[in-house]
Protein backbone atom coordinates (compact mmCIF):
# COMPACT_ATOMS: atom_id res chain seq x y z
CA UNK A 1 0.00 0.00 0.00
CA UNK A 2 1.57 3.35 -1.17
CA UNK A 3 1.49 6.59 0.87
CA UNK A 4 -1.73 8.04 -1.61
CA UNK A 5 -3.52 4.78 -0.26
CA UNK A 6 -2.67 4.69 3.30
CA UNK A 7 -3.16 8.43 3.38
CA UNK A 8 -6.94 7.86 1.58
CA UNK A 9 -7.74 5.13 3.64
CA UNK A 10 -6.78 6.58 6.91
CA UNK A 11 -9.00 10.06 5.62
CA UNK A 12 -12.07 7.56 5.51
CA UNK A 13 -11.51 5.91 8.80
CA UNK A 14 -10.93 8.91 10.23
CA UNK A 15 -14.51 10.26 9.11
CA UNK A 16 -17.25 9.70 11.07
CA UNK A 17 -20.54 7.28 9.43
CA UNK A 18 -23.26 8.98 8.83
CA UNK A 19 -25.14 7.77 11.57
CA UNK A 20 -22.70 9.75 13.67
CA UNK A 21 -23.44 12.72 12.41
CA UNK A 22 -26.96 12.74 12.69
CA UNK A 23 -26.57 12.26 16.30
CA UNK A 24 -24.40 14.98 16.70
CA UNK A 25 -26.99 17.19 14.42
CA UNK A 26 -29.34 15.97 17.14
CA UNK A 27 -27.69 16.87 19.71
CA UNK A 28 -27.00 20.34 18.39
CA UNK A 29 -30.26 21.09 17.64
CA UNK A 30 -31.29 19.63 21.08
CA UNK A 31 -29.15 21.95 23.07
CA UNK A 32 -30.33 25.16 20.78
CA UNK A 33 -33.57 24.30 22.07
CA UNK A 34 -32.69 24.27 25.98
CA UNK A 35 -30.92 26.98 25.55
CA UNK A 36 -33.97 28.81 23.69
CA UNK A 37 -35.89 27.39 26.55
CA UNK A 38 -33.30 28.41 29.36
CA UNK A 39 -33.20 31.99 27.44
CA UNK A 40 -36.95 32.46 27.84
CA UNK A 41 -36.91 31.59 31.48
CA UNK A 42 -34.23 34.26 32.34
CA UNK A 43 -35.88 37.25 30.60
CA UNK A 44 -39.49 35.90 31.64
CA UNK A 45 -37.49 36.09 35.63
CA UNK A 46 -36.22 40.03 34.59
CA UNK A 47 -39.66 40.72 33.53
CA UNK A 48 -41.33 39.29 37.00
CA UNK A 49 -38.51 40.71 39.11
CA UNK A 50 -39.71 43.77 37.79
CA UNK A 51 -43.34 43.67 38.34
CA UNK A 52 -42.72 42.32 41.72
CA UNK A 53 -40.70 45.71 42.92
CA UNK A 54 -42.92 47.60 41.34
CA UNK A 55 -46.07 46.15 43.63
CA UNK A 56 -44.31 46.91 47.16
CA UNK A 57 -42.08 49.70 45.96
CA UNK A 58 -43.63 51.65 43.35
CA UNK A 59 -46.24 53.35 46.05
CA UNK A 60 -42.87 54.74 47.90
CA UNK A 61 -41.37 55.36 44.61
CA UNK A 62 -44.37 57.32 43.71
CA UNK A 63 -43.99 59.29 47.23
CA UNK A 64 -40.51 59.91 47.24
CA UNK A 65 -40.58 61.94 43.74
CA UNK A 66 -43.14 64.04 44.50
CA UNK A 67 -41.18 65.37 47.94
CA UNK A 68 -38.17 66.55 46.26
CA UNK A 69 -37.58 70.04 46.33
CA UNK A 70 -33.84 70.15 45.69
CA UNK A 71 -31.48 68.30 42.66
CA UNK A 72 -29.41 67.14 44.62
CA UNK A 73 -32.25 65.36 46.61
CA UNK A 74 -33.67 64.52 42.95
CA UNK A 75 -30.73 62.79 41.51
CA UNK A 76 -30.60 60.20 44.68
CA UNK A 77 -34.42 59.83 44.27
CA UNK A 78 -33.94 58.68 40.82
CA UNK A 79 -31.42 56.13 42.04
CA UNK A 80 -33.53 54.86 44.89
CA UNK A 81 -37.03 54.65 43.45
CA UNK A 82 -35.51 52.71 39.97
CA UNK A 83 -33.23 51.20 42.03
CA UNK A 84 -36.81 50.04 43.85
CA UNK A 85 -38.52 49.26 40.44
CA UNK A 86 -36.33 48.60 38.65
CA UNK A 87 -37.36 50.06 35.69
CA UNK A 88 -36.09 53.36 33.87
CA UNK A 89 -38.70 53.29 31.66
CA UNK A 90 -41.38 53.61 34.99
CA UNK A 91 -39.24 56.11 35.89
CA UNK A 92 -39.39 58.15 33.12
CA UNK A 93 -43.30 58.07 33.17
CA UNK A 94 -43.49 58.89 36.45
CA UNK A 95 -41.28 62.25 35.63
CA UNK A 96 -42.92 62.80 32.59
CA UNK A 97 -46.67 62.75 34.76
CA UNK A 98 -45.13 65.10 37.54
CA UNK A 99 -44.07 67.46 35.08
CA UNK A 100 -46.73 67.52 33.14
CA UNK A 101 -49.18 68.04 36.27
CA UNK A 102 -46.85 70.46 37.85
CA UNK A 103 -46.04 68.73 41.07
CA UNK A 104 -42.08 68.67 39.61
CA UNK A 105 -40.45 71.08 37.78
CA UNK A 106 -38.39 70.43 34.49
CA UNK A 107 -35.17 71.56 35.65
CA UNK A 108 -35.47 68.81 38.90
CA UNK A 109 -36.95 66.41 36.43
CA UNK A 110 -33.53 66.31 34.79
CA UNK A 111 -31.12 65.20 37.90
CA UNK A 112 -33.99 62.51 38.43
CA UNK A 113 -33.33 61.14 35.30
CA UNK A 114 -29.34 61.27 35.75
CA UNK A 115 -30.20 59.32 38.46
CA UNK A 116 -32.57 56.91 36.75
CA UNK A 117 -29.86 55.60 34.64
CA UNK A 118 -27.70 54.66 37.19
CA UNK A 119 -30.73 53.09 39.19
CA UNK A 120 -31.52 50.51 35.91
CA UNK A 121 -27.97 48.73 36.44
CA UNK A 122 -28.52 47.22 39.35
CA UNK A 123 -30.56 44.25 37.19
CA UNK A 124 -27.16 43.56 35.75
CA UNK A 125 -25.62 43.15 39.32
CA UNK A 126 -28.64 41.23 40.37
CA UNK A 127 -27.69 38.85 37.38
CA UNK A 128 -24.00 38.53 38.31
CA UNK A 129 -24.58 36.84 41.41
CA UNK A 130 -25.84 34.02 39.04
CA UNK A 131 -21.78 33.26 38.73
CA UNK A 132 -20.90 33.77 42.55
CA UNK A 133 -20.19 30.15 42.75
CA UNK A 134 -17.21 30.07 40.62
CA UNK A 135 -14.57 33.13 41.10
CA UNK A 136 -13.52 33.57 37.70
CA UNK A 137 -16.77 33.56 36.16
CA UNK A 138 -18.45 35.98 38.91
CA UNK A 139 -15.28 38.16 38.25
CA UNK A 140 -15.33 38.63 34.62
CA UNK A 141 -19.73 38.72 35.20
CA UNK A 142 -19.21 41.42 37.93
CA UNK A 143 -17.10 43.58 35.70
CA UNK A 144 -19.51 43.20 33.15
CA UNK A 145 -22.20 44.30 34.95
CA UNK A 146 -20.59 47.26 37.12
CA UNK A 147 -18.96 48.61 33.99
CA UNK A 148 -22.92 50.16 33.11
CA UNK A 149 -22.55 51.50 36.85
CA UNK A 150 -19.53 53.01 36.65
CA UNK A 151 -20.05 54.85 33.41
CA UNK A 152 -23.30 56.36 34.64
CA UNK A 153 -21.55 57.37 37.60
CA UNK A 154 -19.25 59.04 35.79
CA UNK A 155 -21.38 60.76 33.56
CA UNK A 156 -23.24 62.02 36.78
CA UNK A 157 -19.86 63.07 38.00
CA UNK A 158 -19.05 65.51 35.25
CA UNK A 159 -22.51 66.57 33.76
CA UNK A 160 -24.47 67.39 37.31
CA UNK A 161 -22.35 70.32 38.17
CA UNK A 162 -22.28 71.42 34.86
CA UNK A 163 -26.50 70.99 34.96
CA UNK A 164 -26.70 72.40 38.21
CA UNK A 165 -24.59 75.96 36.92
CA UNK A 166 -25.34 76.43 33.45
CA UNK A 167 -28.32 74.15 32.65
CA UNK A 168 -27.15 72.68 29.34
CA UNK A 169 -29.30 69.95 29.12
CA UNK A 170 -32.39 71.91 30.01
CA UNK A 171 -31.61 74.23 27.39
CA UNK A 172 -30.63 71.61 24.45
CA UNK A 173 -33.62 69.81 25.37
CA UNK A 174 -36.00 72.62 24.95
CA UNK A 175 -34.54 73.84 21.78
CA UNK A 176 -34.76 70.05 20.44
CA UNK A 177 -38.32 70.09 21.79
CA UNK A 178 -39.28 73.24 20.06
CA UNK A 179 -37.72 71.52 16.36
CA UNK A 180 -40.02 68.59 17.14
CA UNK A 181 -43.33 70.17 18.11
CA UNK A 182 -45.07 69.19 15.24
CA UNK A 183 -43.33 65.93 14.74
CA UNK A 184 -45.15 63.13 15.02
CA UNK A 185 -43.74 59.72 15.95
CA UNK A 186 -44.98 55.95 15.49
CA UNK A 187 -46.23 53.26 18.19
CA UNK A 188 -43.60 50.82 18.79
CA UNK A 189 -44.52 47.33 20.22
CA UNK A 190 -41.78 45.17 21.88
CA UNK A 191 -41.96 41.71 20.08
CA UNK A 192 -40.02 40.03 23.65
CA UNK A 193 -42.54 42.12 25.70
CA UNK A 194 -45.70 40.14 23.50
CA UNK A 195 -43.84 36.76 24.03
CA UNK A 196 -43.30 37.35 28.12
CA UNK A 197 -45.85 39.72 29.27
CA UNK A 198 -48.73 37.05 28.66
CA UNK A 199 -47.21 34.27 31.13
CA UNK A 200 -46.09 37.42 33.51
CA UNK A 201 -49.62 38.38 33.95
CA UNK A 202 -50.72 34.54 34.18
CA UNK A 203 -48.44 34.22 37.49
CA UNK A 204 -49.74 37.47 38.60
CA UNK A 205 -53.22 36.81 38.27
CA UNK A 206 -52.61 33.60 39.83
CA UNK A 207 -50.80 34.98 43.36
CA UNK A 208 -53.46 38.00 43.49
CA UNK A 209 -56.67 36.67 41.89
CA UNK A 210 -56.66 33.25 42.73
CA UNK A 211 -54.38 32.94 45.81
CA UNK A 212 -56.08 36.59 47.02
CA UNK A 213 -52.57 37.55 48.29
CA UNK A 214 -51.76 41.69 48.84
CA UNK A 215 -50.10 43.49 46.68
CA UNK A 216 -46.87 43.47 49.08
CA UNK A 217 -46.94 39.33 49.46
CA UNK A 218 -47.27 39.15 45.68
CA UNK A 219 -44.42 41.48 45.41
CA UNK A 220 -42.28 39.49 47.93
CA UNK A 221 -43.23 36.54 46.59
CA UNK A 222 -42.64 36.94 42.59
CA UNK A 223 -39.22 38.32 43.25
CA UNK A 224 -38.36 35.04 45.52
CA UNK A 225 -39.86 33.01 42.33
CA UNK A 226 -37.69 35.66 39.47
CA UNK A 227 -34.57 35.38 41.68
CA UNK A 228 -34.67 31.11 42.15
CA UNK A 229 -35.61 31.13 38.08
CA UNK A 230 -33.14 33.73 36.98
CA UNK A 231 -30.46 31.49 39.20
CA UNK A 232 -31.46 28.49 37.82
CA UNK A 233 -31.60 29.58 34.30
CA UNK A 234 -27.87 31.20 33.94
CA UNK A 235 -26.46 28.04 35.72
CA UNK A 236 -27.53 25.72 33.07
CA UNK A 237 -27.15 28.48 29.99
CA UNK A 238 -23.89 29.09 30.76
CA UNK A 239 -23.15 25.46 30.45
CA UNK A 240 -25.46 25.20 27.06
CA UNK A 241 -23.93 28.08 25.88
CA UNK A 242 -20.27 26.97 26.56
CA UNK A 243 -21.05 23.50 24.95
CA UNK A 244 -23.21 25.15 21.82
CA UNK A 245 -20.39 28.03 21.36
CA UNK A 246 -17.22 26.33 19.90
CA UNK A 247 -14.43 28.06 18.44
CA UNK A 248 -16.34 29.04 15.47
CA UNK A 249 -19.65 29.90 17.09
CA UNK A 250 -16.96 32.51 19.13
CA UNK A 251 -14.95 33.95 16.26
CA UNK A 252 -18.73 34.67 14.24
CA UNK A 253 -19.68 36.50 17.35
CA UNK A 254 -16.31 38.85 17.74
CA UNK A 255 -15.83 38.70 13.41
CA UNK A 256 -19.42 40.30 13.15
CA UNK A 257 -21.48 41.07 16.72
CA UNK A 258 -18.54 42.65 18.83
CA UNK A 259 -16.09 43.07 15.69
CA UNK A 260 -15.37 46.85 16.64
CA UNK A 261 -16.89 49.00 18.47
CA UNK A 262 -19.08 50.74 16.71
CA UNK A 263 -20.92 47.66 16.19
CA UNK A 264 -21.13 47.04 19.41
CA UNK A 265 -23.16 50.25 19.60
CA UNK A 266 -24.93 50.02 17.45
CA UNK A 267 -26.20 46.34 18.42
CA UNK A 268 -26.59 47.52 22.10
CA UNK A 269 -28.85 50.48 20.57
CA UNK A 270 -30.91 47.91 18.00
CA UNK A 271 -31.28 45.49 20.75
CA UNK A 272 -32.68 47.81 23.50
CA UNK A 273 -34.62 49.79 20.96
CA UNK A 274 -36.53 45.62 19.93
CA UNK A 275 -36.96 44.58 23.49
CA UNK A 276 -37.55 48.38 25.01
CA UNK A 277 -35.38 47.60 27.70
CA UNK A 278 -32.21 48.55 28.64
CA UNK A 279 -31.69 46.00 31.90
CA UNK A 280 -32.65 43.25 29.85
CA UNK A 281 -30.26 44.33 26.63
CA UNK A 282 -27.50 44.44 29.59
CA UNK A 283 -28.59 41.26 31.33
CA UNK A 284 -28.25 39.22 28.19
CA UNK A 285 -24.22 39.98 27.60
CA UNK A 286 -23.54 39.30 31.05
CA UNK A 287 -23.44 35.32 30.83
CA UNK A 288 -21.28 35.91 27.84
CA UNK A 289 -19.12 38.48 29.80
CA UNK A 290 -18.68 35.35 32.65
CA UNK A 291 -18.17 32.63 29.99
CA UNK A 292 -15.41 34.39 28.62
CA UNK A 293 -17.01 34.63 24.83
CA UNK A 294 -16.98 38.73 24.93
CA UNK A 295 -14.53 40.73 26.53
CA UNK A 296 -15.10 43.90 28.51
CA UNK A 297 -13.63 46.10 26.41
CA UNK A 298 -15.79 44.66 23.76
CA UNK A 299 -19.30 45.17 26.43
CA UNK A 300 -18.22 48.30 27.48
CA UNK A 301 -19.73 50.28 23.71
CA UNK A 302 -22.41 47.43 23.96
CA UNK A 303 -23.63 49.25 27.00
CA UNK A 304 -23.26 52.25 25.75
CA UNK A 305 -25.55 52.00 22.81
CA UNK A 306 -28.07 50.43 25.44
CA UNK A 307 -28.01 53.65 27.36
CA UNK A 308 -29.34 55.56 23.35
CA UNK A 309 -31.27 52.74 22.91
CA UNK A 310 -34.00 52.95 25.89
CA UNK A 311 -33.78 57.03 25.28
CA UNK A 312 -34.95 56.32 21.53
CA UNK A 313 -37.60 53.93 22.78
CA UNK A 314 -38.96 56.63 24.78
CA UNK A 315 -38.17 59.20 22.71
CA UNK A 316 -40.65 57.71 19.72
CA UNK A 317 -43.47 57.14 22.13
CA UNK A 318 -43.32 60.66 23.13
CA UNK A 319 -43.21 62.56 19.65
CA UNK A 320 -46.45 59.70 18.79
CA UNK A 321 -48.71 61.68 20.85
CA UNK A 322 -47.06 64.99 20.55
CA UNK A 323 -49.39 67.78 20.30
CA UNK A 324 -48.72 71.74 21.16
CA UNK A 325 -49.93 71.48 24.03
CA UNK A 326 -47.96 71.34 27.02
CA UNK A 327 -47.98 68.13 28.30
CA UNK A 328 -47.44 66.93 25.25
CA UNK A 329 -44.00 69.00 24.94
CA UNK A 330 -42.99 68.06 28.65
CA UNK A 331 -42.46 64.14 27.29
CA UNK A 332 -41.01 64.97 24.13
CA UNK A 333 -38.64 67.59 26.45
CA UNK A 334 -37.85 64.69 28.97
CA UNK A 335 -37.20 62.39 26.66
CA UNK A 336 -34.64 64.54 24.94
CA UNK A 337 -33.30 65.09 28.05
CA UNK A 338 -32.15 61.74 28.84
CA UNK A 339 -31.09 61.45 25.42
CA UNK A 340 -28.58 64.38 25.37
CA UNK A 341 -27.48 63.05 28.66
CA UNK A 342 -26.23 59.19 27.81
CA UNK A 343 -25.05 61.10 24.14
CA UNK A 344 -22.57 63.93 26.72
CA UNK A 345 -21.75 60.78 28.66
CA UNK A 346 -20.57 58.92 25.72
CA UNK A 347 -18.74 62.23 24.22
CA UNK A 348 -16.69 62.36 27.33
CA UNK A 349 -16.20 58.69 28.95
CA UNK A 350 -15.97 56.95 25.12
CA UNK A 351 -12.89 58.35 24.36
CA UNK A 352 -11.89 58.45 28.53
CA UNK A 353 -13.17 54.46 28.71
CA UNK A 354 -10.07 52.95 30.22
CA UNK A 355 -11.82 54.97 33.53
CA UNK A 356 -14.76 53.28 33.80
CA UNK A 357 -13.39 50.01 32.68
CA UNK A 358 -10.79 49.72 35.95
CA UNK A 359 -12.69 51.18 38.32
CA UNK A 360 -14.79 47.84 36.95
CA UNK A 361 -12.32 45.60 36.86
CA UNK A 362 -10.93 46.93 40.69
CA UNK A 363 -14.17 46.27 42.10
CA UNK A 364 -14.67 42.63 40.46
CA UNK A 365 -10.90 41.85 41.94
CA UNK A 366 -12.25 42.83 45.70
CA UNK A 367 -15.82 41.39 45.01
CA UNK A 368 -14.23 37.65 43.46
CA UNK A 369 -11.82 37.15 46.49
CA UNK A 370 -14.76 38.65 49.17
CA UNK A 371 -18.61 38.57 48.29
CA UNK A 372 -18.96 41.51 50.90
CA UNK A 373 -17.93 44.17 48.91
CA UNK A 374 -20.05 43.23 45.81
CA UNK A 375 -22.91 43.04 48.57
CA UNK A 376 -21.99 46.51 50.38
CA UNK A 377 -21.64 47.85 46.66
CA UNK A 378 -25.00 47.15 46.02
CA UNK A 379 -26.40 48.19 48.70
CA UNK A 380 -24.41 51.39 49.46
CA UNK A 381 -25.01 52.82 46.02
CA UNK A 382 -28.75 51.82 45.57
CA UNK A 383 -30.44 52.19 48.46
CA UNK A 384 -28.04 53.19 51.85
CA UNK A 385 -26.62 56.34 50.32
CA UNK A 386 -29.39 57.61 48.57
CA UNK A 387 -31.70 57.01 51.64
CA UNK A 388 -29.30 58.94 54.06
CA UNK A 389 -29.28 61.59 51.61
CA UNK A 390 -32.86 61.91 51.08
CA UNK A 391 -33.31 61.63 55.24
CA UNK A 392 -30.43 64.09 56.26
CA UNK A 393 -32.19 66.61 53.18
């Protein structure tokens, strides 16, 4: 047997029968579908985590903006009360409905929504502690998620003092608002929102209509139920994901998804503006943050263009039912607020990212060798320093 033979005939032993491959096709298209499956159950555990703060804390949310009187008051009350609902978007309303019924003026509306952005992160922290099993992956999943933190904070670092003396977002905002008074927009419907909200409201129903609970036990008791599914989800898609996402599955994802980034904002913006949520754009790179699959330079612009992307969301459902009236200004004026605010924020801390991205990186180091200071971090930032603020004001 000459080399050409061996060579052939060790080619064909070498490839698999066809009844081989067919089980591996199976098997691929098996895991797809748990991790479809898995996928489903971790944004259906967002969506009820949200709905359950919203039933004990929205009331105090509610409360809390219509006391402030002061922005530095306002800015903590944004953190706090989305830090409570976990939900920008609420947020947002809520502002928009004080404005527009004159319990809030426009110019404390604006530090409210500073601190609304940096309230919506915490849903990223939440899903970091999927990973706090295994130090590595909690460490790259931590950074992943505080990086969002830390570049809101930032932004609120630089752009509140310059808000507070010379109003520039107030006044960009009203001269965008004046442009756009006769604009009008288009209804947007989330298709992820008409896939989840259905079986959301079925669990709902079933804890207040069937089970007769209060709203604060239902509240209690769907964010037990979101936190125990959104646990139990990541663990196993994590896995799916790292068996499902070989070499090539990674290089199609940084060749194309994460390939610079400008893509990367441009996905994060596309992605939030589909799903109208920014936590949940956020939530879904943090599993590939901890499984090593995208870097955090390469989340870092991702974010970023999540930050436009809820801002646009809003932003079209206010110029839909624009009128010249008033309160029909006030949204579109709010919503170009918090536009021009991520846009300054990504002006100054794009080009200045290696800030955001160590302060990141620092705090996953302390928070992977001792879960305390990812716990105080939380806690401290959401809820213990805004609170003292709020109480010594």
């Amino acid at each position: 047997m000459d080399s050409t033979e061996r060579r052939s005939f060790g080619e064909q032993a070498a490839r698999p029968p066809n009844g081989g491959s067919k089980k591996s096709n199976r098997t691929l298209a098996a895991r797809i579908l748990v991790a479809i499956g898995l996928l489903y159950i971790f944004l259906l555990s967002i969506e009820m985590m949200g709905c359950g703060f919203k039933l004990f804390g929205g009331k105090f949310a509610d409360a809390l903006m219509q006391s402030c009187s002061d922005p530095v008051v306002g800015l903590f009350i944004g953190i706090l009360a989305t830090g409570l609902i976990q939900s920008s978007s609420t947020t947002t309303s809520l502002i928009v409905g004080f404005v527009g019924g004159g319990v809030l003026t426009f110019e404390l509306a604006i530090p409210m929504l500073m601190g609304a952005n940096v309230g919506t992160t915490i849903t990223n922290i939440l899903v970091s502690f999927g990973f706090v099993t295994r130090k590595e992956d909690f460490r790259r999943a931590f950074a992943g998620a505080t990086v969002h933190d830390f570049f809101n904070l930032c932004s609120v670092a630089v752009l509140f003092p310059i808000e507070i003396r010379f109003h520039l977002i107030r006044n960009m905002a009203l001269y965008l608002g004046e442009m756009f008074r006769h604009v009008g927009g288009v209804e947007f419907a989330s298709p992820l929102k008409t896939a989840i909200k259905p079986v959301s409201n079925m669990i709902l129903m079933l804890l207040k209509d069937v089970l007769g609970l209060g709203n604060m036990t239902t509240g209690i008791l769907l964010v037990c139920i979101s936190l125990c599914a959104l646990f139990f989800a990541l663990i196993f898609l994590v896995k799916t994901l790292r068996a499902l996402i070989v070499e090539r599955a990674e290089q199609f994802i940084n060749r194309y998804l994460f390939r610079n980034d400008f893509t990367a904002i441009l996905l994060g913006v596309a992605l939030t503006v589909a799903v109208q949520s920014s936590s949940v754009t956020t939530s879904l790179v943090v599993p590939l943050v901890a499984a090593g699959v995208v870097t955090l330079r390469q989340c870092y612009p991702f974010t970023l263009g999540a930050n436009v992307g809820t801002t646009c969301t809003a932003l079209l459902a206010s110029l839909a039912t624009v009128t010249a009236a008033e309160n029909g200004m006030v949204g579109v004026d709010t919503a170009f607020a918090h536009l021009l605010f991520n846009l300054l924020g990504i002006a100054i801390f794009y080009p200045l990212k290696a800030i955001p991205i160590w302060l990141a990186e620092r705090l996953a180091d302390l928070a992977a060798e001792s879960k305390r200071w990812a716990v105080v971090f939380v806690l401290a930032v959401f809820f213990g320093f805004p609170l003292l603020i709020i109480l010594l004001s």
